[in-house]
C-alpha atoms as a PDB file:
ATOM      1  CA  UNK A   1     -12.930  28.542 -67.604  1.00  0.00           C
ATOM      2  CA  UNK A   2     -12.642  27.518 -64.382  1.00  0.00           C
ATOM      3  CA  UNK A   3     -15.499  25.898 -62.466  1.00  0.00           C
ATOM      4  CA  UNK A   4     -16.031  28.421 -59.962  1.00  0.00           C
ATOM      5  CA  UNK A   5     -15.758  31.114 -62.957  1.00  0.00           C
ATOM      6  CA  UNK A   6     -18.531  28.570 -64.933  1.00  0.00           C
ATOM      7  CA  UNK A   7     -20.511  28.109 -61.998  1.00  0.00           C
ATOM      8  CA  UNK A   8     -20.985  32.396 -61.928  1.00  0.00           C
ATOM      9  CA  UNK A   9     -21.446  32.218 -65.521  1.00  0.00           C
ATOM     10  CA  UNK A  10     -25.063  30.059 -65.267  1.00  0.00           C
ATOM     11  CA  UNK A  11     -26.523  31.489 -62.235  1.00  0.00           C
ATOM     12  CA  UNK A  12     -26.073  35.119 -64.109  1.00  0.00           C
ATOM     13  CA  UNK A  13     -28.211  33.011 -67.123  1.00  0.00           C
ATOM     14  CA  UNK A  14     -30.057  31.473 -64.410  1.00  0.00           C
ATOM     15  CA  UNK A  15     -32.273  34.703 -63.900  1.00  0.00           C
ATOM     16  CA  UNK A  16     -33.727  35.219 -67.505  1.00  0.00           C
ATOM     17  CA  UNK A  17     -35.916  31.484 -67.213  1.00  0.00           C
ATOM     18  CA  UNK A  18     -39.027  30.694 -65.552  1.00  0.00           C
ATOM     19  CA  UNK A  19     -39.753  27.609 -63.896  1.00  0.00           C
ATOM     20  CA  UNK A  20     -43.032  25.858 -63.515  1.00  0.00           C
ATOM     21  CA  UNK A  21     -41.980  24.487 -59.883  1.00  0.00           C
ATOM     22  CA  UNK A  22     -40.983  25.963 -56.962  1.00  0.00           C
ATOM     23  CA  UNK A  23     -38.868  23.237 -56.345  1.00  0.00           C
ATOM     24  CA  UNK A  24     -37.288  23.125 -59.749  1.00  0.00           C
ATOM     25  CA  UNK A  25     -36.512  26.531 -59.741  1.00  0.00           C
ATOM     26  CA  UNK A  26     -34.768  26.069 -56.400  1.00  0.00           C
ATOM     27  CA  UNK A  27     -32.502  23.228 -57.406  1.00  0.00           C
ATOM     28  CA  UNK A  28     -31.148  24.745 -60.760  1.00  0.00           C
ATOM     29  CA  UNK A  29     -30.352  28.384 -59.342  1.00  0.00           C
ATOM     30  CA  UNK A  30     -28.542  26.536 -56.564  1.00  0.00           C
ATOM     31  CA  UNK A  31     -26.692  23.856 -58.573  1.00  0.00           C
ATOM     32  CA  UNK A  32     -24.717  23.759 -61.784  1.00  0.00           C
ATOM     33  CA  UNK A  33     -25.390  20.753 -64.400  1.00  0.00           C
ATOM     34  CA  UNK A  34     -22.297  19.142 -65.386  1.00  0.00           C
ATOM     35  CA  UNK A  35     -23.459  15.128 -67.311  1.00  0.00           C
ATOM     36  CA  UNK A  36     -26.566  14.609 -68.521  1.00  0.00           C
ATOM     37  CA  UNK A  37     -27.638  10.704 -67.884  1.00  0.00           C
ATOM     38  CA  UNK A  38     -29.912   8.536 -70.192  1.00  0.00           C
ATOM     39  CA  UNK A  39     -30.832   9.823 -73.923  1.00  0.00           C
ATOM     40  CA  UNK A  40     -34.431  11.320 -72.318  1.00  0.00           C
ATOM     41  CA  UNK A  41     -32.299  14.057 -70.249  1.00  0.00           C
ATOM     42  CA  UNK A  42     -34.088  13.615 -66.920  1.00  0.00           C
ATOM     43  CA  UNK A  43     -31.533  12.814 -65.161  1.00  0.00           C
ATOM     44  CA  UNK A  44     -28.259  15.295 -64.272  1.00  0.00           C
ATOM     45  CA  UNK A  45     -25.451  15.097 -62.175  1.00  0.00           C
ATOM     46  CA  UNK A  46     -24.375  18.748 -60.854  1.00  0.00           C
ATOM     47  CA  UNK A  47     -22.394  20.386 -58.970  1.00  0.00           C
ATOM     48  CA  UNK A  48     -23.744  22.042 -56.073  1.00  0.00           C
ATOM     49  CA  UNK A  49     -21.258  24.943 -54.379  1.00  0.00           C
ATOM     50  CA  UNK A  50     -21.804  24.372 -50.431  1.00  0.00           C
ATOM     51  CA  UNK A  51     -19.446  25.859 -47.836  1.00  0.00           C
ATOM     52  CA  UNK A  52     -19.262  23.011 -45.633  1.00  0.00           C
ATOM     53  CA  UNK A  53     -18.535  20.485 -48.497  1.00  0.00           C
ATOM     54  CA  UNK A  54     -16.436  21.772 -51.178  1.00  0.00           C
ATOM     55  CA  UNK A  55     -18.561  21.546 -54.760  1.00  0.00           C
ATOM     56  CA  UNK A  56     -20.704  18.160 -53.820  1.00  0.00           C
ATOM     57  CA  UNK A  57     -21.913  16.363 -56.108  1.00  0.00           C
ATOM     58  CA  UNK A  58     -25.900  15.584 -56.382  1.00  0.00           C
ATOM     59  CA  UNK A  59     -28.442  13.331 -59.177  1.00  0.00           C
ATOM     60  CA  UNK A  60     -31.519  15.476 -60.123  1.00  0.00           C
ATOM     61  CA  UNK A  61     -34.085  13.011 -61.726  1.00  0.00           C
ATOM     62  CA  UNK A  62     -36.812  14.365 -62.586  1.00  0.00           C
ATOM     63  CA  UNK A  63     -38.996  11.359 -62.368  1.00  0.00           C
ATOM     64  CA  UNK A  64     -39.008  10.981 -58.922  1.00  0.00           C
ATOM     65  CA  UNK A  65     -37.863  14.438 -57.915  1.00  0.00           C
ATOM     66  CA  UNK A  66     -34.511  12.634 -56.716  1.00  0.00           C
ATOM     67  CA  UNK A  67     -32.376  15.751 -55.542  1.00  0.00           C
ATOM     68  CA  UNK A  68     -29.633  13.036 -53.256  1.00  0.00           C
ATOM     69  CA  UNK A  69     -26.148  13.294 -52.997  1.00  0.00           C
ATOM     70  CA  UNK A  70     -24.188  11.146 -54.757  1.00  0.00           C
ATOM     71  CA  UNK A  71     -20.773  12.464 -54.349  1.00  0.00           C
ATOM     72  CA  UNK A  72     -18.930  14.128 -52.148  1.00  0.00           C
ATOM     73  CA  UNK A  73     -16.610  15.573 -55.033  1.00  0.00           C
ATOM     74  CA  UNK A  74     -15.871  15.555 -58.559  1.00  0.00           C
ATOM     75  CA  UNK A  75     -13.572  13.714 -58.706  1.00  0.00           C
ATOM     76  CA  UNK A  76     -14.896  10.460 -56.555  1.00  0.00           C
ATOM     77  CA  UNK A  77     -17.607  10.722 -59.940  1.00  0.00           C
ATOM     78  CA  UNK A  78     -14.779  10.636 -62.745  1.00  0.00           C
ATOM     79  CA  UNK A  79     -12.793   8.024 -60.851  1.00  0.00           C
ATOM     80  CA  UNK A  80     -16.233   5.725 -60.273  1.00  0.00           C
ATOM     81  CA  UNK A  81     -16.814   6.078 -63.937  1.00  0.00           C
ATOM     82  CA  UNK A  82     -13.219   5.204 -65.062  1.00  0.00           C
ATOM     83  CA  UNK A  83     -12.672   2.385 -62.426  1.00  0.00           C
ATOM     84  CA  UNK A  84     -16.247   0.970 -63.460  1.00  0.00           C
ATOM     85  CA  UNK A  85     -15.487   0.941 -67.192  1.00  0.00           C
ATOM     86  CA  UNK A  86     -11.812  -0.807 -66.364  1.00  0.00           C
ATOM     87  CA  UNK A  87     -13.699  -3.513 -64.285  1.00  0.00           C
ATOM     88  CA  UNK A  88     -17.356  -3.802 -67.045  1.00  0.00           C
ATOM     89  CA  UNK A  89     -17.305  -6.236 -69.956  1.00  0.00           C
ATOM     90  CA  UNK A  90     -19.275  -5.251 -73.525  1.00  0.00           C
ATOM     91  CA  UNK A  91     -22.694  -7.575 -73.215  1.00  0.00           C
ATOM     92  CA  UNK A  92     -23.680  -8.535 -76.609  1.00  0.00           C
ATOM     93  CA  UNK A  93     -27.195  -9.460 -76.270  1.00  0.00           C
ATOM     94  CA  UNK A  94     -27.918  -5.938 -74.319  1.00  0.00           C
ATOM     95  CA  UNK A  95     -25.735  -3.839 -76.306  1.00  0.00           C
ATOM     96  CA  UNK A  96     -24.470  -2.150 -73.429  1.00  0.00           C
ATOM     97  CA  UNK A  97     -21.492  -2.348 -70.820  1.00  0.00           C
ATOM     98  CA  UNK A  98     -21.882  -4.052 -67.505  1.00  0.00           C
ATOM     99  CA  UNK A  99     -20.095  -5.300 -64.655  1.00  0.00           C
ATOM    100  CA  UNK A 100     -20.548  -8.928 -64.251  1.00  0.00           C
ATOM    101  CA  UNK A 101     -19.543  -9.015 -60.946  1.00  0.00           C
ATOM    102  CA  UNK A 102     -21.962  -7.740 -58.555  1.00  0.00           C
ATOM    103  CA  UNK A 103     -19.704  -7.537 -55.745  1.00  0.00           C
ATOM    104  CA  UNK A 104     -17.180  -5.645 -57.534  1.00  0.00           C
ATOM    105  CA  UNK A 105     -19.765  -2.884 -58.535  1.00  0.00           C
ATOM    106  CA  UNK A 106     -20.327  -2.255 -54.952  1.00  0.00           C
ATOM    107  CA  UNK A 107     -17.084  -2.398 -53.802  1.00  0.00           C
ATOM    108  CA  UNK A 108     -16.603   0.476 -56.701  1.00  0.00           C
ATOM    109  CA  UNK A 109     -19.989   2.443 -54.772  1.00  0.00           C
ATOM    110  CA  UNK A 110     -17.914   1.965 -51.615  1.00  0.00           C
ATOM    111  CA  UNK A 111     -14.831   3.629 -52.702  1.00  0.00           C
ATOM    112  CA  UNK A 112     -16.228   6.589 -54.547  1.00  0.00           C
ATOM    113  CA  UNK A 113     -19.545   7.169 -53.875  1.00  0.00           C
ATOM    114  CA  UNK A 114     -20.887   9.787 -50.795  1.00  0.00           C
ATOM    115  CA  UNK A 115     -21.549   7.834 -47.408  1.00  0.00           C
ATOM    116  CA  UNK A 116     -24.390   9.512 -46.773  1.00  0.00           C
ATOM    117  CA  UNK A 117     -26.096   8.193 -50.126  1.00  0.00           C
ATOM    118  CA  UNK A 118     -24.955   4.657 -49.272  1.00  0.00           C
ATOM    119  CA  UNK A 119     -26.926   4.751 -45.819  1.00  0.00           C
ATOM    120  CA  UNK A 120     -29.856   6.429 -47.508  1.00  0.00           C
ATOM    121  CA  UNK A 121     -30.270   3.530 -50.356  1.00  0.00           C
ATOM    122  CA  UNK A 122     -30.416   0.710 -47.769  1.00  0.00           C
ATOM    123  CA  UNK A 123     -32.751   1.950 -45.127  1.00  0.00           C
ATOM    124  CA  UNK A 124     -35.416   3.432 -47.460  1.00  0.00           C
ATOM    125  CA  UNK A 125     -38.147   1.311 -48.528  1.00  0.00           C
ATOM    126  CA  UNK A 126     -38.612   0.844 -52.483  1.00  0.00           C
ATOM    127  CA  UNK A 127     -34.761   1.038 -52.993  1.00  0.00           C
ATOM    128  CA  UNK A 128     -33.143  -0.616 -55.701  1.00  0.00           C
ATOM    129  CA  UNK A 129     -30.405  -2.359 -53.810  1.00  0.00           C
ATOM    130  CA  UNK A 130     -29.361  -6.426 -54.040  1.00  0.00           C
ATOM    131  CA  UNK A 131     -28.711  -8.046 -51.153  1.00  0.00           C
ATOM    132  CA  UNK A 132     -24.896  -8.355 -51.867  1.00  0.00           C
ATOM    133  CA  UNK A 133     -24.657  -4.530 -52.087  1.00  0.00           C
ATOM    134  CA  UNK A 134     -26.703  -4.017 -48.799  1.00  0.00           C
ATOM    135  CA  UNK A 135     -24.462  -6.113 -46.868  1.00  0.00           C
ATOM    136  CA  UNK A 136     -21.509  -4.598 -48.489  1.00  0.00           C
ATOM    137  CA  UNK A 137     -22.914  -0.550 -47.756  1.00  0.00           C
ATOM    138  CA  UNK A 138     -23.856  -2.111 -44.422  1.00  0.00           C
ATOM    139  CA  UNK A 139     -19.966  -3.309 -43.846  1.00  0.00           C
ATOM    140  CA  UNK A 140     -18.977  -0.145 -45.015  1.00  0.00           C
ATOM    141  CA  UNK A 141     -20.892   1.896 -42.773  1.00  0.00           C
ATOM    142  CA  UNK A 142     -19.735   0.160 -39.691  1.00  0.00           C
ATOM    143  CA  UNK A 143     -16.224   0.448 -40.410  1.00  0.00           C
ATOM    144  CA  UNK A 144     -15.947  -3.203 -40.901  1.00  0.00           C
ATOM    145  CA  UNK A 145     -14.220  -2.388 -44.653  1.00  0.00           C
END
């Protein structure tokens, strides 16, 4: 199916479940869940149709009730993933992939990932940003890269 076809396909399902919050309820009739993050499934990425952006991409966590944009398409996210996994090394002792380099991860955030999201994660307070990335986003946001 196509996506559009897909994305008419779950709000139709959409209408048979109950949520427990308002909120909740709001974000799933309005978006469509494409990756499911982490093996506790709190986390999506979806697809969210919007007529002034064409199918943006946002992160639900439900955690923190994070409902940001991330992308501003879907394919900036499958080109971030591939270029991150071409540029991350297998870490032994943490049985996981990484990128070494910090620098190069945010260069990768840079290229792919929404503008907007990049401003948002160094002014608010609490954010998990390194001090390399926020001069990097900062850079960025100027027009300085």
């Amino acid at each position: 199916m196509s996506l559009n076809a897909d994305v008419s396909a779950y709000r139709e399902q959409m209408g048979e479940i109950r949520y427990y919050e308002r909120e909740e309820a709001y974000w799933f009739e309005h978006s469509f869940p494409i990756f499911q993050l982490w093996c506790n499934g709190g986390v999506l990425y979806t697809v969210v149709p919007n007529a002034q952006r064409n199918n943006i991409i946002r992160i639900y966590d439900s955690e923190c009730n994070d409902y940001s944009l991330r992308y501003d398409n879907l394919t900036n996210l499958i080109l971030h993933g591939a270029d991150w996994y071409e540029a991350a090394y297998f870490v032994e002792k943490e049985n996981a992939w990484d990128i070494i380099n910090e620098e190069m991860n945010c260069l990768l955030d840079v290229k792919y990932m929404a503008k907007d999201y990049l401003a948002n994660s160094i002014t608010q307070k609490g954010a998990a940003v390194s001090r390399i990335c926020e001069e990097i986003y900062q850079r960025y946001i100027n027009g300085d890269i």
